[in-house]
Protein backbone atom coordinates (compact mmCIF):
# COMPACT_ATOMS: atom_id res chain seq x y z
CA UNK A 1 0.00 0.00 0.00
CA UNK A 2 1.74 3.27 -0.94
CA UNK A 3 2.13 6.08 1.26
CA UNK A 4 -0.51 8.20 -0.55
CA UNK A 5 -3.58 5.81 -0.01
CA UNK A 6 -2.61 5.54 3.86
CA UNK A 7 -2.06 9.04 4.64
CA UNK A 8 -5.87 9.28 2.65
CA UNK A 9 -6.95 7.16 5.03
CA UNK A 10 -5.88 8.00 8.04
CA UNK A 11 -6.14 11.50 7.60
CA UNK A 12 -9.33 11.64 5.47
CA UNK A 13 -6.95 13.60 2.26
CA UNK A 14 -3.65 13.55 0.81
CA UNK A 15 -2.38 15.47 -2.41
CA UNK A 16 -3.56 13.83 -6.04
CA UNK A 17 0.78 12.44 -6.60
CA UNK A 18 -0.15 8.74 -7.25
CA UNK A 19 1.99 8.79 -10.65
CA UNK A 20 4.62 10.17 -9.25
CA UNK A 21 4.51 7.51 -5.74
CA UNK A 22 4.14 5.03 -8.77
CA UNK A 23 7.27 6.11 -10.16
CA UNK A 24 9.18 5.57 -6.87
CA UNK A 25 7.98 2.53 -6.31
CA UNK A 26 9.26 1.06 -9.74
CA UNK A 27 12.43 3.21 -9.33
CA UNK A 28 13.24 1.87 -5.46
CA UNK A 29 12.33 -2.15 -7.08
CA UNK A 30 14.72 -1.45 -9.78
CA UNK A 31 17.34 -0.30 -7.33
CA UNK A 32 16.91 -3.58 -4.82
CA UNK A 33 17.65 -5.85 -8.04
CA UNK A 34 13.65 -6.33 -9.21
CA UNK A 35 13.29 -4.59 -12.35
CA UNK A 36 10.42 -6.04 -14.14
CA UNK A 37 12.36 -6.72 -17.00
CA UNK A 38 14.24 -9.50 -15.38
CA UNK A 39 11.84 -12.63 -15.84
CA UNK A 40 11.63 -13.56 -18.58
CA UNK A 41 10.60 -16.40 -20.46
CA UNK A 42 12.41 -19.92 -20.87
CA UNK A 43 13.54 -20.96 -24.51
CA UNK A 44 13.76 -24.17 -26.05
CA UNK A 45 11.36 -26.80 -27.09
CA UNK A 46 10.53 -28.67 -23.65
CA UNK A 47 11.28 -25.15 -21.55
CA UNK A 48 8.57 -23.97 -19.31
CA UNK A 49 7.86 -20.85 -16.84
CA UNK A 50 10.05 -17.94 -16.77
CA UNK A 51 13.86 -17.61 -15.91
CA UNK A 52 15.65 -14.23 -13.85
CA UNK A 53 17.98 -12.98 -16.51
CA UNK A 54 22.11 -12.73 -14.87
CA UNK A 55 21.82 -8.45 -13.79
CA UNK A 56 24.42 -6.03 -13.39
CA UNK A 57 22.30 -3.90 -10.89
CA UNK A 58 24.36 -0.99 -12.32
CA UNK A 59 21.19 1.42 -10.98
CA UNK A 60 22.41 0.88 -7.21
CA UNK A 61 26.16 0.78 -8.10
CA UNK A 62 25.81 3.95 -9.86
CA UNK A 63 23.37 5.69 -7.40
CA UNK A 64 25.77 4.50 -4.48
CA UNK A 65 28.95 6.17 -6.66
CA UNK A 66 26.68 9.25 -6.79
CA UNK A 67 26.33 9.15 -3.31
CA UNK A 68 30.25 8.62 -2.73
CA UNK A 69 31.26 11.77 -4.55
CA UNK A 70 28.94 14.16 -2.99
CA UNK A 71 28.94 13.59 0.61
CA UNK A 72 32.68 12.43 0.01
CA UNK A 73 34.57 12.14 3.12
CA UNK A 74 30.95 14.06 4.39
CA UNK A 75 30.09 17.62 5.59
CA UNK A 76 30.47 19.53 9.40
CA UNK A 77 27.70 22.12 10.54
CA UNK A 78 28.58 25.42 12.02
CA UNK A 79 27.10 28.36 13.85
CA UNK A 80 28.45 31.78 14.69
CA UNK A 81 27.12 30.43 18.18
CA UNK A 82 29.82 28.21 19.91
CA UNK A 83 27.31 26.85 22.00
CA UNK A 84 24.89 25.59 19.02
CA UNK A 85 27.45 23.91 17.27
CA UNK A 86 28.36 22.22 20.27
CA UNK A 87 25.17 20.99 20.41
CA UNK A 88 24.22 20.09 16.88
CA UNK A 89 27.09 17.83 16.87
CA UNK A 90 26.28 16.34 19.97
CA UNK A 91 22.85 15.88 18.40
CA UNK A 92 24.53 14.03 15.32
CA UNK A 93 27.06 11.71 16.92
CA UNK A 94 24.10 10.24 19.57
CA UNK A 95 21.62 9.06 16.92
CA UNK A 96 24.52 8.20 14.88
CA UNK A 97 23.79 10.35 11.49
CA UNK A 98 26.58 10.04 9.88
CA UNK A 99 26.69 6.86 9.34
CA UNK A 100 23.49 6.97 7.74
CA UNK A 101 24.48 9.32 5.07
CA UNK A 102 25.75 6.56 1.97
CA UNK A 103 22.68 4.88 2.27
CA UNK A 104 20.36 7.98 2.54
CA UNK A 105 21.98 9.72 -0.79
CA UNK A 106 21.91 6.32 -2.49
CA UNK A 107 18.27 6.02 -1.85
CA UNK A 108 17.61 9.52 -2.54
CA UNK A 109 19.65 9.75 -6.55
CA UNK A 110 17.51 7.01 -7.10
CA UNK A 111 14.12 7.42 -6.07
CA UNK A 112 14.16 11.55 -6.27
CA UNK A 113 14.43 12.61 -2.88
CA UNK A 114 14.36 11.51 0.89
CA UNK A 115 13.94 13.82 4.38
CA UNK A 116 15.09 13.43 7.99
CA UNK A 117 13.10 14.55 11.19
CA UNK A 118 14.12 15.58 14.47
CA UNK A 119 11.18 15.40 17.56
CA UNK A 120 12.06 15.81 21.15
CA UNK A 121 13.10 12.47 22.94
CA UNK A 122 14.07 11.86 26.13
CA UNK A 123 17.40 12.71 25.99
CA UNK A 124 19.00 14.46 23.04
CA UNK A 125 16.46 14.73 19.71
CA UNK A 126 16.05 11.79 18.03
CA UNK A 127 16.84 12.09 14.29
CA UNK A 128 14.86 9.90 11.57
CA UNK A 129 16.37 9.36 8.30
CA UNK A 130 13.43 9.05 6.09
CA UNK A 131 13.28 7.49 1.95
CA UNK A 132 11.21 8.95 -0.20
CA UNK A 133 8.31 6.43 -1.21
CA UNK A 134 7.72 6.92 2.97
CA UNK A 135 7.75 10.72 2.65
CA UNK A 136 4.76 12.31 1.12
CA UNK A 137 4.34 16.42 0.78
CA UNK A 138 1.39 17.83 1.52
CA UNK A 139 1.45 21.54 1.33
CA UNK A 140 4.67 23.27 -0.63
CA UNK A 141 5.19 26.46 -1.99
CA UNK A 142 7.70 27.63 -5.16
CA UNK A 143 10.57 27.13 -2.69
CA UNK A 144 9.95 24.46 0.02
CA UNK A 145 7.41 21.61 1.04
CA UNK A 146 6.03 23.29 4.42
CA UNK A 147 4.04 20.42 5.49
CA UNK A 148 4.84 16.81 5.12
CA UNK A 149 3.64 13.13 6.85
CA UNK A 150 6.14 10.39 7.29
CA UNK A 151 5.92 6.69 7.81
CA UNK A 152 7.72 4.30 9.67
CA UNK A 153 7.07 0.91 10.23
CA UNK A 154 8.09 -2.12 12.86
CA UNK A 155 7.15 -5.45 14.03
CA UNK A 156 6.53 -6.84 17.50
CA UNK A 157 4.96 -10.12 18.74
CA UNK A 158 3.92 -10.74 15.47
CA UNK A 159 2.04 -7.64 14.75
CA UNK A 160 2.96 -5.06 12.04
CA UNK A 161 2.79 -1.91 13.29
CA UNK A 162 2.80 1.73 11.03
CA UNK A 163 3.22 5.06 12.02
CA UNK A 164 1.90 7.99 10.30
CA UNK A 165 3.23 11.63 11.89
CA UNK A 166 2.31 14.54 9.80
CA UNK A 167 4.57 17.60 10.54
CA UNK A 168 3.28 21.25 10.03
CA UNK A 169 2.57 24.83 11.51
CA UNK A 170 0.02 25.99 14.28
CA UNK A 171 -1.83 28.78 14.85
CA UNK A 172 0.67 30.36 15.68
CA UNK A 173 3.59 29.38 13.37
CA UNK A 174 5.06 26.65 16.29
CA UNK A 175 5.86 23.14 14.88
CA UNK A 176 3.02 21.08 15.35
CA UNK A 177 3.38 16.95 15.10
CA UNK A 178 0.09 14.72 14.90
CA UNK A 179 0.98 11.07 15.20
CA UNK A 180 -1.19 8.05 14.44
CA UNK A 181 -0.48 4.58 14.87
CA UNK A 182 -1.87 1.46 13.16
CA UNK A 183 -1.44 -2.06 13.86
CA UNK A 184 -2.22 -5.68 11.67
CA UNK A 185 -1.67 -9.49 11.74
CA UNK A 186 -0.22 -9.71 8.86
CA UNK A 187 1.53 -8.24 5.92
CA UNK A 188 -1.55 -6.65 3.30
CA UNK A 189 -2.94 -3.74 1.74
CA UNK A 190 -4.46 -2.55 4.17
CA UNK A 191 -3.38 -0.09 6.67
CA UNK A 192 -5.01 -1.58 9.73
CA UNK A 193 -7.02 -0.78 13.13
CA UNK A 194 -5.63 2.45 14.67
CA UNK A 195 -4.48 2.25 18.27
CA UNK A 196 -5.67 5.59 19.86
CA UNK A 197 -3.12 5.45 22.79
CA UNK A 198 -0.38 5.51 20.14
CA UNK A 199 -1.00 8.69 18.38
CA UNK A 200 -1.61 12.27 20.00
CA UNK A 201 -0.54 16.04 19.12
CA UNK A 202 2.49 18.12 20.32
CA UNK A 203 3.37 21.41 19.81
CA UNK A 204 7.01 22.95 20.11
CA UNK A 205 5.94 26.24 21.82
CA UNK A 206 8.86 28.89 21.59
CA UNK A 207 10.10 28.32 18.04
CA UNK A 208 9.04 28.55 14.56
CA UNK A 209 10.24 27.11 11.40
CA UNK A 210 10.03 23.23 10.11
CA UNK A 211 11.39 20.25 12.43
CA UNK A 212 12.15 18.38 8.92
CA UNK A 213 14.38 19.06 5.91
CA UNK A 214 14.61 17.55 2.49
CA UNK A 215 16.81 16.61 -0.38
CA UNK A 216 16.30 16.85 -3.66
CA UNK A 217 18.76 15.95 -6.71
CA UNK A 218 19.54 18.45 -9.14
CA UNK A 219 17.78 16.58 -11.87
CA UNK A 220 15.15 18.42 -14.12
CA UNK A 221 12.33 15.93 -16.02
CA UNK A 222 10.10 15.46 -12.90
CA UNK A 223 6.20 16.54 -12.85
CA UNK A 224 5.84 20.08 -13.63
CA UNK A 225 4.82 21.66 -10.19
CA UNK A 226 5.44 18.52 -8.02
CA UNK A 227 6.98 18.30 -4.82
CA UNK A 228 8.15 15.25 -5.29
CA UNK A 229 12.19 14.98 -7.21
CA UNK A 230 12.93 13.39 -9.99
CA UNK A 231 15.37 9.96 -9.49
CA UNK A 232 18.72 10.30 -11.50
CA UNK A 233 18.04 7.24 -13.78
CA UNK A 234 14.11 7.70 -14.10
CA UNK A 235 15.78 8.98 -17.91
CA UNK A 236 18.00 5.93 -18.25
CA UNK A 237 15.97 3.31 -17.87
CA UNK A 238 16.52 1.77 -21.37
CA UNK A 239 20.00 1.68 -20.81
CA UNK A 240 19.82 0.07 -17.66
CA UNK A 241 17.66 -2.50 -19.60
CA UNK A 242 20.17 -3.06 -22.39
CA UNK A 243 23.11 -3.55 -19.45
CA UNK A 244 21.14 -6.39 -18.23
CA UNK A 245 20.39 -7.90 -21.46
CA UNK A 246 24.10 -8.02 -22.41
CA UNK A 247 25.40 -8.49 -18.94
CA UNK A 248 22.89 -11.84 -19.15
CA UNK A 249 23.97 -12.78 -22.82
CA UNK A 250 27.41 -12.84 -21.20
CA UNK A 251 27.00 -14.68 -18.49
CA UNK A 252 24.60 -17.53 -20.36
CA UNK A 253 28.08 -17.49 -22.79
CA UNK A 254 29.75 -19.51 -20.14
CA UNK A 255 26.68 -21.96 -19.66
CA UNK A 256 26.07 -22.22 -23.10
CA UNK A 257 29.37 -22.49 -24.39
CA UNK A 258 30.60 -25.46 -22.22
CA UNK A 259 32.43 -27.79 -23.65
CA UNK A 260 29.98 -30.63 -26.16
CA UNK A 261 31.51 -33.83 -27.16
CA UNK A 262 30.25 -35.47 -30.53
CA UNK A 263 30.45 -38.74 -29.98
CA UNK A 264 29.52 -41.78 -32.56
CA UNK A 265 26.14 -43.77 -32.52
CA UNK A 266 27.26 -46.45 -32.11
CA UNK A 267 29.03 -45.17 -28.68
CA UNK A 268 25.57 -44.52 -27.41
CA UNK A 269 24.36 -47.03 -24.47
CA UNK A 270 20.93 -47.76 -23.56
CA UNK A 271 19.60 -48.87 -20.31
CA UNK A 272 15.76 -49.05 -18.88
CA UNK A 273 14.96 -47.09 -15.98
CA UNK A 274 13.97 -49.32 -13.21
CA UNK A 275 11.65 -46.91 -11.66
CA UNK A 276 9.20 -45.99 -14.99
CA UNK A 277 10.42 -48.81 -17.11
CA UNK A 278 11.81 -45.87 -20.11
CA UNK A 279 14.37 -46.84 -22.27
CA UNK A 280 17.45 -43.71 -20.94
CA UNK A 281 20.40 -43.51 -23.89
CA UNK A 282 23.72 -41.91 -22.20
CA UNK A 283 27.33 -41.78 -22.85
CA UNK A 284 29.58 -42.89 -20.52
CA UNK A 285 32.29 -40.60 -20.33
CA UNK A 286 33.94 -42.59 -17.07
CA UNK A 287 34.17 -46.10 -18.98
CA UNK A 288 38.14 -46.55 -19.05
CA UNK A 289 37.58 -50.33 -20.70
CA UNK A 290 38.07 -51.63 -24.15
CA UNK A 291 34.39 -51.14 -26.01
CA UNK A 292 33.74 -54.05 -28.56
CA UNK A 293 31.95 -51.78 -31.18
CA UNK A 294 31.31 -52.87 -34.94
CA UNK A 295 32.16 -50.33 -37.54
CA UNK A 296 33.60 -50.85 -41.15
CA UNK A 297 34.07 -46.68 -41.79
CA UNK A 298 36.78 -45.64 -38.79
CA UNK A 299 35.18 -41.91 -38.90
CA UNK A 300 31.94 -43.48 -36.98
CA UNK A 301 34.92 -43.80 -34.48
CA UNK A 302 35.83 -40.54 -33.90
CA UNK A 303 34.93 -38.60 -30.82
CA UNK A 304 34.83 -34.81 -31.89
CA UNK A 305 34.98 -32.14 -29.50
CA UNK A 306 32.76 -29.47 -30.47
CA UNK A 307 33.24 -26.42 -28.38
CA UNK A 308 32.48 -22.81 -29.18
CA UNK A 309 34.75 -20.19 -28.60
CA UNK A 310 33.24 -17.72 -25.86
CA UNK A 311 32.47 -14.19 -27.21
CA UNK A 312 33.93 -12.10 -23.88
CA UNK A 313 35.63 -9.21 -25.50
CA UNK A 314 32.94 -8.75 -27.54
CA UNK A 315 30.32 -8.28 -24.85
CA UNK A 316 32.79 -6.10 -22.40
CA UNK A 317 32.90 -3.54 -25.31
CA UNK A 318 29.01 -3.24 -25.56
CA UNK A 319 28.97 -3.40 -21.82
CA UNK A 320 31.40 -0.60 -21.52
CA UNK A 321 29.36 1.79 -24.25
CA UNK A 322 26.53 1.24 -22.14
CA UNK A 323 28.06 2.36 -19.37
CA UNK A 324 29.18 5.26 -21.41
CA UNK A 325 26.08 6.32 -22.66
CA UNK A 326 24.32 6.04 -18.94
CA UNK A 327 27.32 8.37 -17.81
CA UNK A 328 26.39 10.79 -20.38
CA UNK A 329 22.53 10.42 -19.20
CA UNK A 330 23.88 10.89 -15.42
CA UNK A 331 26.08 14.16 -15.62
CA UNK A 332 29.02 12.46 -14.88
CA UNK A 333 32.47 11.73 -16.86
CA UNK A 334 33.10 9.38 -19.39
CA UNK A 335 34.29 6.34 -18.25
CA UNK A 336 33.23 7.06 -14.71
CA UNK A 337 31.69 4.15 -14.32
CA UNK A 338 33.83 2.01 -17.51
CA UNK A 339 35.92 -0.57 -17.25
CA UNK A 340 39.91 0.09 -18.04
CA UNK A 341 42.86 -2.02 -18.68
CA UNK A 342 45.45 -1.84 -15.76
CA UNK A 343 48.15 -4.20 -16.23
CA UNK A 344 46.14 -6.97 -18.28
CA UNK A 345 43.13 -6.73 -15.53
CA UNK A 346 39.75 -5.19 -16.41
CA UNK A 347 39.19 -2.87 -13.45
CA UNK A 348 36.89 0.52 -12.34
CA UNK A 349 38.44 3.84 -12.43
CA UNK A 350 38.29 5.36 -8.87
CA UNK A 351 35.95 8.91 -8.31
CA UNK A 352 39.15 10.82 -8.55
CA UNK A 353 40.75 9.92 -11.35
CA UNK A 354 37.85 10.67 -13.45
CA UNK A 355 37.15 14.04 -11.90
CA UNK A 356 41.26 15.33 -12.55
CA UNK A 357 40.08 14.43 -16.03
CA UNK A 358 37.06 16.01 -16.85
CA UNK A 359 35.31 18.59 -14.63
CA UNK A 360 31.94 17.59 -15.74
CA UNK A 361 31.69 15.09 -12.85
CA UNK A 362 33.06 18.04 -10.37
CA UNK A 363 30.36 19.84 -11.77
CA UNK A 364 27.52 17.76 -11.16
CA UNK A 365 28.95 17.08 -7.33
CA UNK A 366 28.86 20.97 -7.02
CA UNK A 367 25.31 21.42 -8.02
CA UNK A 368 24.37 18.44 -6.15
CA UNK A 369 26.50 19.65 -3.45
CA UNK A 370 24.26 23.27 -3.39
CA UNK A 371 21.08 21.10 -3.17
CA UNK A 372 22.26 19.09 0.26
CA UNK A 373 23.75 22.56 1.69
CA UNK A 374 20.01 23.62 2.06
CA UNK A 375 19.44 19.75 3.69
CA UNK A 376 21.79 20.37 6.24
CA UNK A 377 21.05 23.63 6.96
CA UNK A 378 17.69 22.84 7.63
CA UNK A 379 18.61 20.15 9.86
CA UNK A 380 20.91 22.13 11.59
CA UNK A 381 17.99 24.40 12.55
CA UNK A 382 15.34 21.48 13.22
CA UNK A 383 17.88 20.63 15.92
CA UNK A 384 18.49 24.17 17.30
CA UNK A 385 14.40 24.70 17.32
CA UNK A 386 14.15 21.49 19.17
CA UNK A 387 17.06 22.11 21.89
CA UNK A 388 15.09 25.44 22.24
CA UNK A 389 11.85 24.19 23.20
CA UNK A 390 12.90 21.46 25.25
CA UNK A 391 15.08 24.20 27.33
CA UNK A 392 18.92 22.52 26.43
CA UNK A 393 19.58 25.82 24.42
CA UNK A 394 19.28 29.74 24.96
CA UNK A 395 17.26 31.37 22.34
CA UNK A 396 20.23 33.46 20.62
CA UNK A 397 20.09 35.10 16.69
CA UNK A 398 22.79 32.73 14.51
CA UNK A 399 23.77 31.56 11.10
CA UNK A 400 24.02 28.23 10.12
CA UNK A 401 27.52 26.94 7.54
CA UNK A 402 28.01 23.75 6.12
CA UNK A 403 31.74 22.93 5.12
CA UNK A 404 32.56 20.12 3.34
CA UNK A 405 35.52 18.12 3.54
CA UNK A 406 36.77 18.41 0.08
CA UNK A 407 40.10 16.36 0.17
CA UNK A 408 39.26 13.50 -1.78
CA UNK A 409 37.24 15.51 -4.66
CA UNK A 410 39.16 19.01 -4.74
CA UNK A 411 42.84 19.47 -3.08
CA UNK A 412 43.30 22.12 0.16
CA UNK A 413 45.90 23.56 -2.43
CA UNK A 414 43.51 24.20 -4.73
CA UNK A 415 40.75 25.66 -2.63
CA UNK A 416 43.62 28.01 -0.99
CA UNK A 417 44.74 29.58 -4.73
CA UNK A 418 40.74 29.96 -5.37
CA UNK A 419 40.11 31.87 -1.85
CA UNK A 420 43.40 33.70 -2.02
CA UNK A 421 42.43 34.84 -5.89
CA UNK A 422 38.60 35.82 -4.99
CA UNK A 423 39.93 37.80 -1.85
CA UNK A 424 42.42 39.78 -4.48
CA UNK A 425 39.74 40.24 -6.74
CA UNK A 426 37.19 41.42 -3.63
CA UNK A 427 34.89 39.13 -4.31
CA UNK A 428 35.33 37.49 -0.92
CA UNK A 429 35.79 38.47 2.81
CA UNK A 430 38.89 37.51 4.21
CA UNK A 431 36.52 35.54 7.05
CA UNK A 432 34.76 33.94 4.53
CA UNK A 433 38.12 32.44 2.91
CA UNK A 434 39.34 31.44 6.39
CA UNK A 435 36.23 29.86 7.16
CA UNK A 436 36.38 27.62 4.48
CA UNK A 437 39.65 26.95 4.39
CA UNK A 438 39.96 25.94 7.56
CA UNK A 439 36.73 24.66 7.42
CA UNK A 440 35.64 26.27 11.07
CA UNK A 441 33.19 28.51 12.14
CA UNK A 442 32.97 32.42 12.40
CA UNK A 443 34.01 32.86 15.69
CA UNK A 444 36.94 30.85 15.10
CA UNK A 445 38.10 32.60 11.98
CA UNK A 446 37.35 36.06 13.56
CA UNK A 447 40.22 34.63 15.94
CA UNK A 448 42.58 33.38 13.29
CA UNK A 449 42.52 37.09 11.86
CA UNK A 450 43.39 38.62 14.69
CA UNK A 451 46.43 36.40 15.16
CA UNK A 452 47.71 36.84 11.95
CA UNK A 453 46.86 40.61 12.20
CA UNK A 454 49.21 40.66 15.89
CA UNK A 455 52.14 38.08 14.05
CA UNK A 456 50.99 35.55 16.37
């Protein structure tokens, strides 16, 4: 049952984005290795049913690559409050965020977005790292989705259990949560009886502003007005068809190329099976003894072997235009995801060799890498809001930075010449270049100014 048809029924409405949920769904199948173009049906004159053609699953590998060059060695959130950073990254390290990032970007280039939520627990806020086919807008605007409802799910005693919490405004522009929680006996399409002790409202009094960010890839082609992102290879889905297809021709090489023996008639035994009574005919390749066999030709001797030679090469270089053209159709580098010969051995280039090639991979990371800044910033402030209400943090005016930590992707030599050019030019503050070159907050390079001013 998607997301859409729950949140209709529990909450009586949701917005008319069935095609797009649709999408996701066939998008987040094709990722887990179920593309619908994988069964297929059995050849050959006594074959029967359907077969699951040999797949590449190049969808995941390249959504997970994605993923890999744009969090890179992953991002640090600063405030020109000492005391709010502090605590964001407190935040971060207990519910263990970080970790969660490759699989959360993954998920995201593929199906077209994905969210994360912070509520008040009883310690620090608890963080949920949400995909998007359980993420559905409800109300949005040109810029932002303002109000959302996310689902979770989890089993106990045998009981599935779903949770539906839709996020929004009040009356008075506080973060408002409404929770409501459904149990069944067993997996179906429906969503269930609703347990009434399980659900309730709660309002963050003292703050305003959302207690839930999202991510979106830069990728244009989605519904025109929709909330919901468009998934990377929701374009390339022929190609990832035609990778499979020759990945599986490949692969059925080896089975269909194994070595045949053509062996005489007259070699042929025949034996009755004592079970149905059927006359079997075999060879037996393990009989070592002299055979007594009449023949006046000596060719109805011969035993010829019969092999075919396997067509490898042949089906690496289609594979490896495929991956080409899906390259092309990501944004990303040729041969970013091809194979090249290192000493003899097929092998994949690494992230960085293809980006000191070609900067149109570097580009797509940086316009990728704009996208997530708003992500984190708006996490960053979901987890100030909540500190605030729940009385861990002083209400105090501040400015959220994400720096990224760039060495794998662009060298600190590199990103010093840029900083020390724009400062030249004066098209950069001199705190702005330390900040990200040091990759610290204000307060911090405020500091490192001053020491350099005094020659300390």
């Amino acid at each position: 049952m998607s997301i859409v048809s729950e949140v209709r029924a529990a909450f009586g409405s949701a917005p008319e984005l069935d095609g797009e949920y649709s999408r996701i769904d066939r998008a987040m199948k094709i990722y887990r290795g179920n593309a619908p173009w994988l069964r297929v049906k059995r050849s050959g004159l006594h074959s029967r049913g359907e077969r699951r053609m040999f797949s590449m699953n190049t969808a995941k590998a390249a959504a997970d690559e994605l993923a890999a060059l744009v969090i890179c060695e992953g991002a640090e959130l600063f405030t020109d409050v000492p005391e709010y950073t502090e605590y964001i990254n407190e935040v971060l390290e207990e519910n263990g965020f970080h970790a969660l990032l490759p699989d959360f970007f993954s998920k995201a280039f593929m199906s077209g977005g994905g969210a994360v939520t912070v509520k008040a627990g009883d310690g620090f806020p608890e963080i949920s790292v949400i995909s998007a086919e359980n993420f559905l807008p409800v109300s949005w605007n040109s810029r932002e989705i303002t109000e959302a409802v996310f689902r979770t799910g989890y089993s106990e005693n045998g009981r599935l259990y779903t949770l539906l919490e839709r996020f929004s405004s009040g009356e008075n522009g506080c973060p408002v949560t409404e929770s409501r929680l459904f149990k069944k006996e067993r997996f179906g399409a429906a969503l269930g009886s609703e347990i009434p002790e399980g659900g309730g409202v709660f309002e963050y009094r003292g703050v305003t502003g959302k207690l839930f960010s999202c991510f979106r890839p830069a990728v244009s082609g989605g519904y025109d007005g929709s909330p919901v992102g468009c998934g990377v290879m929701d374009l390339a889905l022929d190609t990832l068809r035609a990778l499979d297809i020759a990945f599986d021709s490949m692969a059925r090489e080896f089975i269909l190329g194994k070595k045949r023996i053509i062996v005489p008639y007259s070699c042929i035994r025949t034996v009755t099976d004592p079970e149905t009574g059927a006359a079997v005919r075999y060879f037996d390749a393990d009989d070592e003894a002299f055979v007594a066999l009449k023949a006046d030709d000596r060719n109805d001797l011969q035993v010829t072997d019969n092999t075919c030679v396997l067509r490898i090469d042949e089906h690496v270089s289609a594979i490896k235009a495929l991956l080409n053209i899906l390259c092309f159709q990501l944004g990303i580098s040729s041969e970013a995801l091809a194979f090249d010969s290192v000493r003899g051995l097929k092998t994949i280039k690494t992230a960085t060799e293809v980006i000191s090639q070609d900067s149109k991979t570097a580009r797509t990371v940086h316009v990728n890498r704009k996208m997530a800044d708003g992500f984190f910033k708006g996490l960053a402030e979901a987890i100030i809001s909540v500190g605030i209400c729940t009385g861990r943090l002083t209400p105090k005016p501040y400015s959220v930075t994400v720096g990224w930590k760039d060495g794998v992707i662009i060298d600190d030599g590199t990103v010093i010449s840029e900083n020390i050019r724009l400062v030249e030019a004066g098209l950069r503050s001199r705190e702005k270049a330390v900040m990200e070159i040091n990759k610290c907050d204000k307060t911090a390079a405020e500091k490192e100014l001053s020491a350099v001013a005094e020659g300390r």
